[in-house]
PDB file of N, CA and C in Angstrom:
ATOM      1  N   UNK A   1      27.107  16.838  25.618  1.00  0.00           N
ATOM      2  CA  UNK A   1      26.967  16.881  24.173  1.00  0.00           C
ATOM      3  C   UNK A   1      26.384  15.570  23.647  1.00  0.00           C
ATOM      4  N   UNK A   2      26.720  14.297  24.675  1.00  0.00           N
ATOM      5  CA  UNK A   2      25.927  13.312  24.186  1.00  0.00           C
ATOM      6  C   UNK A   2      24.507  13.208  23.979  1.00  0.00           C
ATOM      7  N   UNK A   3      24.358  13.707  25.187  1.00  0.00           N
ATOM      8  CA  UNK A   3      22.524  14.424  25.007  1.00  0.00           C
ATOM      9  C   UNK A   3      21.620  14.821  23.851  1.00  0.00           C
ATOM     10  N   UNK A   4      22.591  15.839  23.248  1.00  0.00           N
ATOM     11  CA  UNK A   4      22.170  16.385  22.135  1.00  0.00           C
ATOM     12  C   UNK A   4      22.205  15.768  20.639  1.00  0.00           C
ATOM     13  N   UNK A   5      22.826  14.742  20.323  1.00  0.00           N
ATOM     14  CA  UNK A   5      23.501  13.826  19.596  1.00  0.00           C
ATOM     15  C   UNK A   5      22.664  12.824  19.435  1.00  0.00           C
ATOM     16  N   UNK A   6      22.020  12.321  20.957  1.00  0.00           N
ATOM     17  CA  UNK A   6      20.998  11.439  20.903  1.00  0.00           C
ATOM     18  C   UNK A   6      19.702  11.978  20.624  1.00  0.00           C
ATOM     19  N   UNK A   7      19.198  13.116  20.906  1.00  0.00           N
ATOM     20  CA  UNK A   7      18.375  14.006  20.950  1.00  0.00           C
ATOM     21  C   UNK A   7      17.898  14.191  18.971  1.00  0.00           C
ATOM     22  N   UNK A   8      19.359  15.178  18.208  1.00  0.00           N
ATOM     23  CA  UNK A   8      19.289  15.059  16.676  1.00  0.00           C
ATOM     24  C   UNK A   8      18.866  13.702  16.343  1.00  0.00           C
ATOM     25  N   UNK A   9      19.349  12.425  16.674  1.00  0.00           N
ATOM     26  CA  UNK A   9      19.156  10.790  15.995  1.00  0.00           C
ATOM     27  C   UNK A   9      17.394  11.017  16.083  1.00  0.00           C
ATOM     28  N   UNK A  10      16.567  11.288  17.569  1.00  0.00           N
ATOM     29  CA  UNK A  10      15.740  10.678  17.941  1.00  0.00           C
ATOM     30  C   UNK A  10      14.728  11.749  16.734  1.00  0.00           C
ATOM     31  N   UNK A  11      14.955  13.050  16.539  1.00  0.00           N
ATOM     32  CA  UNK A  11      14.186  14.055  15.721  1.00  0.00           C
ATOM     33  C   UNK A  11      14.330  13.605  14.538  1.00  0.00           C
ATOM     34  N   UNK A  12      15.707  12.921  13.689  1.00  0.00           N
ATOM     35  CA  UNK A  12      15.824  12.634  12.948  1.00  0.00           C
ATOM     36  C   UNK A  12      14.942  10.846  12.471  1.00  0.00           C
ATOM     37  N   UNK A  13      15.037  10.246  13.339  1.00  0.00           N
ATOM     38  CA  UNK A  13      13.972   9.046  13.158  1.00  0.00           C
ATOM     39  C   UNK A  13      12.506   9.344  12.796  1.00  0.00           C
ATOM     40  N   UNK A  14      12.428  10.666  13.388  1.00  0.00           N
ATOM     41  CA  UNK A  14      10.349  10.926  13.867  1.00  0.00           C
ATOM     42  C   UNK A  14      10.608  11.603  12.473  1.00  0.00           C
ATOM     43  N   UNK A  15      11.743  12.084  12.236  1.00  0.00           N
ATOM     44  CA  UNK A  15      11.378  12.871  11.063  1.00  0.00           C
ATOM     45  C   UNK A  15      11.081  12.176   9.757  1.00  0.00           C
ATOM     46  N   UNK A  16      11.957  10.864   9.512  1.00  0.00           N
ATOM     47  CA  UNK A  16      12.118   9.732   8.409  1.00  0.00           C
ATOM     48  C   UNK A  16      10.470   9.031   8.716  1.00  0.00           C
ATOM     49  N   UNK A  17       9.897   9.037   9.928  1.00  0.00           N
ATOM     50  CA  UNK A  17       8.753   7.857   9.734  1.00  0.00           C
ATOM     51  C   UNK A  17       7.531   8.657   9.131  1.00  0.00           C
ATOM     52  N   UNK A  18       7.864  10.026   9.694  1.00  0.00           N
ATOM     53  CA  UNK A  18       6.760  11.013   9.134  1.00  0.00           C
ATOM     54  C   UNK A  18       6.772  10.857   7.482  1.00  0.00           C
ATOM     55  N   UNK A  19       7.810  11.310   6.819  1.00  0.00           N
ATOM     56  CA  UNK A  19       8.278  10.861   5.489  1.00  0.00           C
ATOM     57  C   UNK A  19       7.594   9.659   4.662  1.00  0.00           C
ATOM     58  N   UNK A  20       7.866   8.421   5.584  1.00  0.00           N
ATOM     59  CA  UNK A  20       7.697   7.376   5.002  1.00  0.00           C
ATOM     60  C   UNK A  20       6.242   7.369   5.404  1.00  0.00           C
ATOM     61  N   UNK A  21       5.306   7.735   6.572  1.00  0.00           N
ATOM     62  CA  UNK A  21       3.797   7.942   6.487  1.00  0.00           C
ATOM     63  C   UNK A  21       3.337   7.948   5.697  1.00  0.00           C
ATOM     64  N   UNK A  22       3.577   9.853   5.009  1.00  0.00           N
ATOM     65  CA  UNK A  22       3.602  10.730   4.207  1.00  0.00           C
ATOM     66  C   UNK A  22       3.867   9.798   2.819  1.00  0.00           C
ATOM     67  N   UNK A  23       4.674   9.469   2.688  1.00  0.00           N
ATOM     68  CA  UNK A  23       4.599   8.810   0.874  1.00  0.00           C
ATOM     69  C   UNK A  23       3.665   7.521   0.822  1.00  0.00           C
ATOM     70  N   UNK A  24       3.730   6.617   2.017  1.00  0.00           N
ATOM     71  CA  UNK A  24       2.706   5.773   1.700  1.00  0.00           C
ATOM     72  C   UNK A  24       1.497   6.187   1.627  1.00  0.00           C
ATOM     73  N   UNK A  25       0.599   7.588   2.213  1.00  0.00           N
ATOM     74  CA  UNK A  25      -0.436   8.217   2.048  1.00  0.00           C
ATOM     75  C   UNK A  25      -0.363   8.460   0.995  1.00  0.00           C
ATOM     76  N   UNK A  26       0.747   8.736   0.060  1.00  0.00           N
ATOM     77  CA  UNK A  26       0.618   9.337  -1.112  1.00  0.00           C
ATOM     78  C   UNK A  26       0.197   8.358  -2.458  1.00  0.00           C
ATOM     79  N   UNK A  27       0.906   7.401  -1.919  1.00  0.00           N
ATOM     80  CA  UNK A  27       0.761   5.987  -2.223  1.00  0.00           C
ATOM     81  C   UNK A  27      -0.345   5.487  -2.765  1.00  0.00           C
ATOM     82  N   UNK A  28      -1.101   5.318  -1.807  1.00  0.00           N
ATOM     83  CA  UNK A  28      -2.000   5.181  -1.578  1.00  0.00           C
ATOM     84  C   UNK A  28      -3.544   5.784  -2.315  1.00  0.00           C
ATOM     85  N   UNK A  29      -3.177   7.117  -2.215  1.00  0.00           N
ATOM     86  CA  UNK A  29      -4.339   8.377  -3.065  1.00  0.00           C
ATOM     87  C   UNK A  29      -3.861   8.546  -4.464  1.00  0.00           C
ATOM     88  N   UNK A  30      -2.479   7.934  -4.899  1.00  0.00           N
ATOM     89  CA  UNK A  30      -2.017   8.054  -6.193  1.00  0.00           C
ATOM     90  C   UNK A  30      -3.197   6.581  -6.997  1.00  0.00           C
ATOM     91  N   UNK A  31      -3.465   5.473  -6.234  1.00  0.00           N
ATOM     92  CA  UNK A  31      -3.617   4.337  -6.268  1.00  0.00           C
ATOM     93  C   UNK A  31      -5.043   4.298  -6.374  1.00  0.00           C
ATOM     94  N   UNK A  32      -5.689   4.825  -5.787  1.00  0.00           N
ATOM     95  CA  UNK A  32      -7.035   5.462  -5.206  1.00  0.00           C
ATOM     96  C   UNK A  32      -7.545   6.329  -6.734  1.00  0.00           C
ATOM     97  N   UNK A  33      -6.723   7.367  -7.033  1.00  0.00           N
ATOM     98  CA  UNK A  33      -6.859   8.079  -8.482  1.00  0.00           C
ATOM     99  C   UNK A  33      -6.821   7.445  -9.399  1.00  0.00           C
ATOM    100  N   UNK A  34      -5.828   6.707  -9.248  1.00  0.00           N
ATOM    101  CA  UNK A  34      -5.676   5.986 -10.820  1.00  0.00           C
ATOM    102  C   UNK A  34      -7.013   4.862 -11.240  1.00  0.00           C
ATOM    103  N   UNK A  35      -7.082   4.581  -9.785  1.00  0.00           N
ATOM    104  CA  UNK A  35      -8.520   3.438 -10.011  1.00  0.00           C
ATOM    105  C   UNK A  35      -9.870   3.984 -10.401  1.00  0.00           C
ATOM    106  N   UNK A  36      -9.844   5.558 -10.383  1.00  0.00           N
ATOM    107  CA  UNK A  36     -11.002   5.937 -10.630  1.00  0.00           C
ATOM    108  C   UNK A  36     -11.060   6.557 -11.442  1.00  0.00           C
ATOM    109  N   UNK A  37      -9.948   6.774 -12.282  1.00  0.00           N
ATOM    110  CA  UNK A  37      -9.773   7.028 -14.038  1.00  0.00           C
ATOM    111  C   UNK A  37      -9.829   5.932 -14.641  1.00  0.00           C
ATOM    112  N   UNK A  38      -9.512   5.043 -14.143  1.00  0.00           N
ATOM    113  CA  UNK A  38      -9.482   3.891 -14.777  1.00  0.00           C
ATOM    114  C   UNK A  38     -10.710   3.143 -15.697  1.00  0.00           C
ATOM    115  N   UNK A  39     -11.640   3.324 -13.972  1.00  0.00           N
ATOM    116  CA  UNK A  39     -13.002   2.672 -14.033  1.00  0.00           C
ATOM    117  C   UNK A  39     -14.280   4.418 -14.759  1.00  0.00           C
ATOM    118  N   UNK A  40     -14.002   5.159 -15.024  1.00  0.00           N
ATOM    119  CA  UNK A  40     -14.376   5.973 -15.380  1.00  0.00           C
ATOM    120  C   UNK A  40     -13.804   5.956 -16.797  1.00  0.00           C
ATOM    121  N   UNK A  41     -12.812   5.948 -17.434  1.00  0.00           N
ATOM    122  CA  UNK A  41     -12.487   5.276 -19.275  1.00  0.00           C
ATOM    123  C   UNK A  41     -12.717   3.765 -19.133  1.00  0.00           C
ATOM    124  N   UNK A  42     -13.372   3.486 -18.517  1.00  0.00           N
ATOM    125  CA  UNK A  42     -14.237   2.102 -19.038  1.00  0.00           C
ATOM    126  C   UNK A  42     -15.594   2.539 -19.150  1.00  0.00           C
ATOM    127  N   UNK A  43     -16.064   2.664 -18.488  1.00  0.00           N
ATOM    128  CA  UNK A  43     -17.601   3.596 -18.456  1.00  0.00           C
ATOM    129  C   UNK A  43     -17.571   4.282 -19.844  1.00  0.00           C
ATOM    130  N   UNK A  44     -16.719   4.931 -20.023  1.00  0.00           N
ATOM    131  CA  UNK A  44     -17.093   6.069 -21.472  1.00  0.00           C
ATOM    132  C   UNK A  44     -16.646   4.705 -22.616  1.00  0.00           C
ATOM    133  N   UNK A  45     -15.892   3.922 -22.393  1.00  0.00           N
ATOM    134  CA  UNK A  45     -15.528   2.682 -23.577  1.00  0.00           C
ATOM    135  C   UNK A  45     -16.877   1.839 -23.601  1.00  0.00           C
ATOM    136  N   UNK A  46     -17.282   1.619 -22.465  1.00  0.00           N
ATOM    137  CA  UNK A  46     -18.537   0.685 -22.341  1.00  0.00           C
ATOM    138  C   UNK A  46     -20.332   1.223 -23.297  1.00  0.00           C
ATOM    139  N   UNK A  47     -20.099   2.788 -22.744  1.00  0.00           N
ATOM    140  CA  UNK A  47     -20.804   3.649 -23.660  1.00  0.00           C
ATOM    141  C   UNK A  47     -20.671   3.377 -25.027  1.00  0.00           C
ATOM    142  N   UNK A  48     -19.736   3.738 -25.387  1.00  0.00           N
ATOM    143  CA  UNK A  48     -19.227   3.975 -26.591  1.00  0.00           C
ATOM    144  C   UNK A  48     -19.487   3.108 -27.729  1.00  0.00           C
ATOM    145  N   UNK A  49     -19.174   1.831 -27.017  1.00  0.00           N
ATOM    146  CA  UNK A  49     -19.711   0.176 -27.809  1.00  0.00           C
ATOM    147  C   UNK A  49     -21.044   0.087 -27.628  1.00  0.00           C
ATOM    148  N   UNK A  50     -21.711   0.591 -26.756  1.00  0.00           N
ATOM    149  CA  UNK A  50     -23.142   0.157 -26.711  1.00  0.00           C
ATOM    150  C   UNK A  50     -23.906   1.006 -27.422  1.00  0.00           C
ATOM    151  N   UNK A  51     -23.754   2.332 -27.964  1.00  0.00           N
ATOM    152  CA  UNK A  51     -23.810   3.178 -28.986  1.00  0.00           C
ATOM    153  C   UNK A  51     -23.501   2.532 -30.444  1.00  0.00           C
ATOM    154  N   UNK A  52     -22.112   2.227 -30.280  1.00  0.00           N
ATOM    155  CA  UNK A  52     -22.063   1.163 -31.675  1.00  0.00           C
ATOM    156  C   UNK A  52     -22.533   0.193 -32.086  1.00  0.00           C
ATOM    157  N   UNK A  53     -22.680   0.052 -31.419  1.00  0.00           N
ATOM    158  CA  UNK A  53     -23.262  -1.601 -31.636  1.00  0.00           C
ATOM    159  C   UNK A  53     -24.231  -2.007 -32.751  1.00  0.00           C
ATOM    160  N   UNK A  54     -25.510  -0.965 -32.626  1.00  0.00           N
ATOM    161  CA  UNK A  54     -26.516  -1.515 -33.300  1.00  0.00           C
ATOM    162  C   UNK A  54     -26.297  -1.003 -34.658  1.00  0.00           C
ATOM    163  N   UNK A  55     -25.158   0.078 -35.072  1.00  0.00           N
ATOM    164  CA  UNK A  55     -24.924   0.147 -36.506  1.00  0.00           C
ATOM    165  C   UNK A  55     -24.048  -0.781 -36.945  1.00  0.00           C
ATOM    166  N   UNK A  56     -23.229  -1.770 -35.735  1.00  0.00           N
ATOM    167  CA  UNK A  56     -22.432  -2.707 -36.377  1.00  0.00           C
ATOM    168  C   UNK A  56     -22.989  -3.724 -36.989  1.00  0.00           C
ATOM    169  N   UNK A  57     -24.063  -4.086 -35.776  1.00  0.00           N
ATOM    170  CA  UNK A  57     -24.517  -5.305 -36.160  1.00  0.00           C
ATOM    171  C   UNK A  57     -25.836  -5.030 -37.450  1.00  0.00           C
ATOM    172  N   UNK A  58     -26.269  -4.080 -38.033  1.00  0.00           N
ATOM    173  CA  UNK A  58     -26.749  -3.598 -38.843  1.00  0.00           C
ATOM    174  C   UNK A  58     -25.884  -3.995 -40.320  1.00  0.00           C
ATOM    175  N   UNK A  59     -24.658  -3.197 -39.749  1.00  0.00           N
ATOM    176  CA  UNK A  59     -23.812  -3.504 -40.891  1.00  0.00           C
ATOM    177  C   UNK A  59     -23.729  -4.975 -41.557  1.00  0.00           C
ATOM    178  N   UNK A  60     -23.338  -5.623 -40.324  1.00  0.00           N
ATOM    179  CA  UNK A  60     -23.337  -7.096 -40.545  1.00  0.00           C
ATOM    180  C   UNK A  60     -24.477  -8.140 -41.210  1.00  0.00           C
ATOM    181  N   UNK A  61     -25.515  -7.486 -40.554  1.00  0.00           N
ATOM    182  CA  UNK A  61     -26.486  -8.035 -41.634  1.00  0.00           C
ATOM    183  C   UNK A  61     -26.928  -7.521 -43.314  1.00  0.00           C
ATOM    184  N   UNK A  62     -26.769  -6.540 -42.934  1.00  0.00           N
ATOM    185  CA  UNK A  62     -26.233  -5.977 -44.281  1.00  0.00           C
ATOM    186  C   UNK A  62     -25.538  -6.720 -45.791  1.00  0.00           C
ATOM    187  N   UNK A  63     -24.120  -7.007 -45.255  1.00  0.00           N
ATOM    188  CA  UNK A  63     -23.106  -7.486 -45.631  1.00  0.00           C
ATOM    189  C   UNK A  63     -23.860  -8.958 -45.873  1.00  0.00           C
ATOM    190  N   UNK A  64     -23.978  -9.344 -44.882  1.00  0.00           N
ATOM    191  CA  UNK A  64     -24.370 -10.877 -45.065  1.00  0.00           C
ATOM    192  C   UNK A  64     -25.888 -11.574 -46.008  1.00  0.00           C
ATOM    193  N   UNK A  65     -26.360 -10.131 -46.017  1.00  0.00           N
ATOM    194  CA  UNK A  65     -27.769  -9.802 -47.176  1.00  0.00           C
ATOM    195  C   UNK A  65     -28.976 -11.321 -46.290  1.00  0.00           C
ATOM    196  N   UNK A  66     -28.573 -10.722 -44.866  1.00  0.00           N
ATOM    197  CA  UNK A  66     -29.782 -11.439 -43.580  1.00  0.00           C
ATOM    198  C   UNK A  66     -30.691 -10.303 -43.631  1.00  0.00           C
ATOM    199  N   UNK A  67     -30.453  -9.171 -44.181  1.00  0.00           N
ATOM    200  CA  UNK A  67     -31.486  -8.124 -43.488  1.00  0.00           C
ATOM    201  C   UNK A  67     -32.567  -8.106 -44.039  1.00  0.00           C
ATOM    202  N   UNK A  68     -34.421  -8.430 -43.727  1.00  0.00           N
ATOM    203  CA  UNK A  68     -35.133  -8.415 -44.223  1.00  0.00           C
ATOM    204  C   UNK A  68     -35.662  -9.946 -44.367  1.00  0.00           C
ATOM    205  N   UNK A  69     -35.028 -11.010 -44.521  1.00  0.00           N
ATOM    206  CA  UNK A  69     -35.202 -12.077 -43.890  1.00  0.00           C
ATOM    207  C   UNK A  69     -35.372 -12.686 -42.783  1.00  0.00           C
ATOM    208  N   UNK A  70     -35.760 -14.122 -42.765  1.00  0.00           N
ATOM    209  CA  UNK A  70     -36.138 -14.803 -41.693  1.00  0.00           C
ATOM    210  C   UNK A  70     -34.345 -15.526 -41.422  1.00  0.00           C
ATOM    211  N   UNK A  71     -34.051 -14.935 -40.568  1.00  0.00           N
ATOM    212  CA  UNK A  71     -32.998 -15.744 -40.260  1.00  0.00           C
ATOM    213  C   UNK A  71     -32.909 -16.957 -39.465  1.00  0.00           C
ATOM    214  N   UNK A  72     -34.281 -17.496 -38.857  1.00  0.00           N
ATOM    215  CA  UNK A  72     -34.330 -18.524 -38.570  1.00  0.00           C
ATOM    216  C   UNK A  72     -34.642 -19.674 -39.454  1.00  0.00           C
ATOM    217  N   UNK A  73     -35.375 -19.286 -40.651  1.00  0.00           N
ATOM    218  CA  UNK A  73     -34.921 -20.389 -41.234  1.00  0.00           C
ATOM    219  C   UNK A  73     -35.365 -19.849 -42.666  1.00  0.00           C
TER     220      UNK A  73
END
């Protein structure tokens, strides 16, 4: 019966490392995803401002009554 005792421990170890494989793979591709949502809502933020931009800075001259002038001097 000792046999068998040692036998459950040894299935039970292979079984825990598989586990712990298994979640660090998961780990891992959770980590992997998140980085590429990440860098993908920067891309659409990066868009987004570079779209804006030229009505901001429009605005700004606007406001500042530069537009139509020599702003260099």
């Amino acid at each position: 019966m000792f046999v068998g005792k040692a036998d459950m421990q040894s299935k039970l170890d292979n079984a825990m490392q598989d586990v712990n494989d298994k979640y660090l793979l998961l780990e891992q591709q959770e980590k992997n995803a998140l980085r590429t949502v990440m860098i993908e809502e920067r891309s659409r933020y990066c868009l987004f401002v570079s779209c804006l931009k030229p009505f901001v800075v429009n605005g700004i001259l606007d406001k500042s009554g530069l537009r139509g002038k020599d702003v260099d001097g």
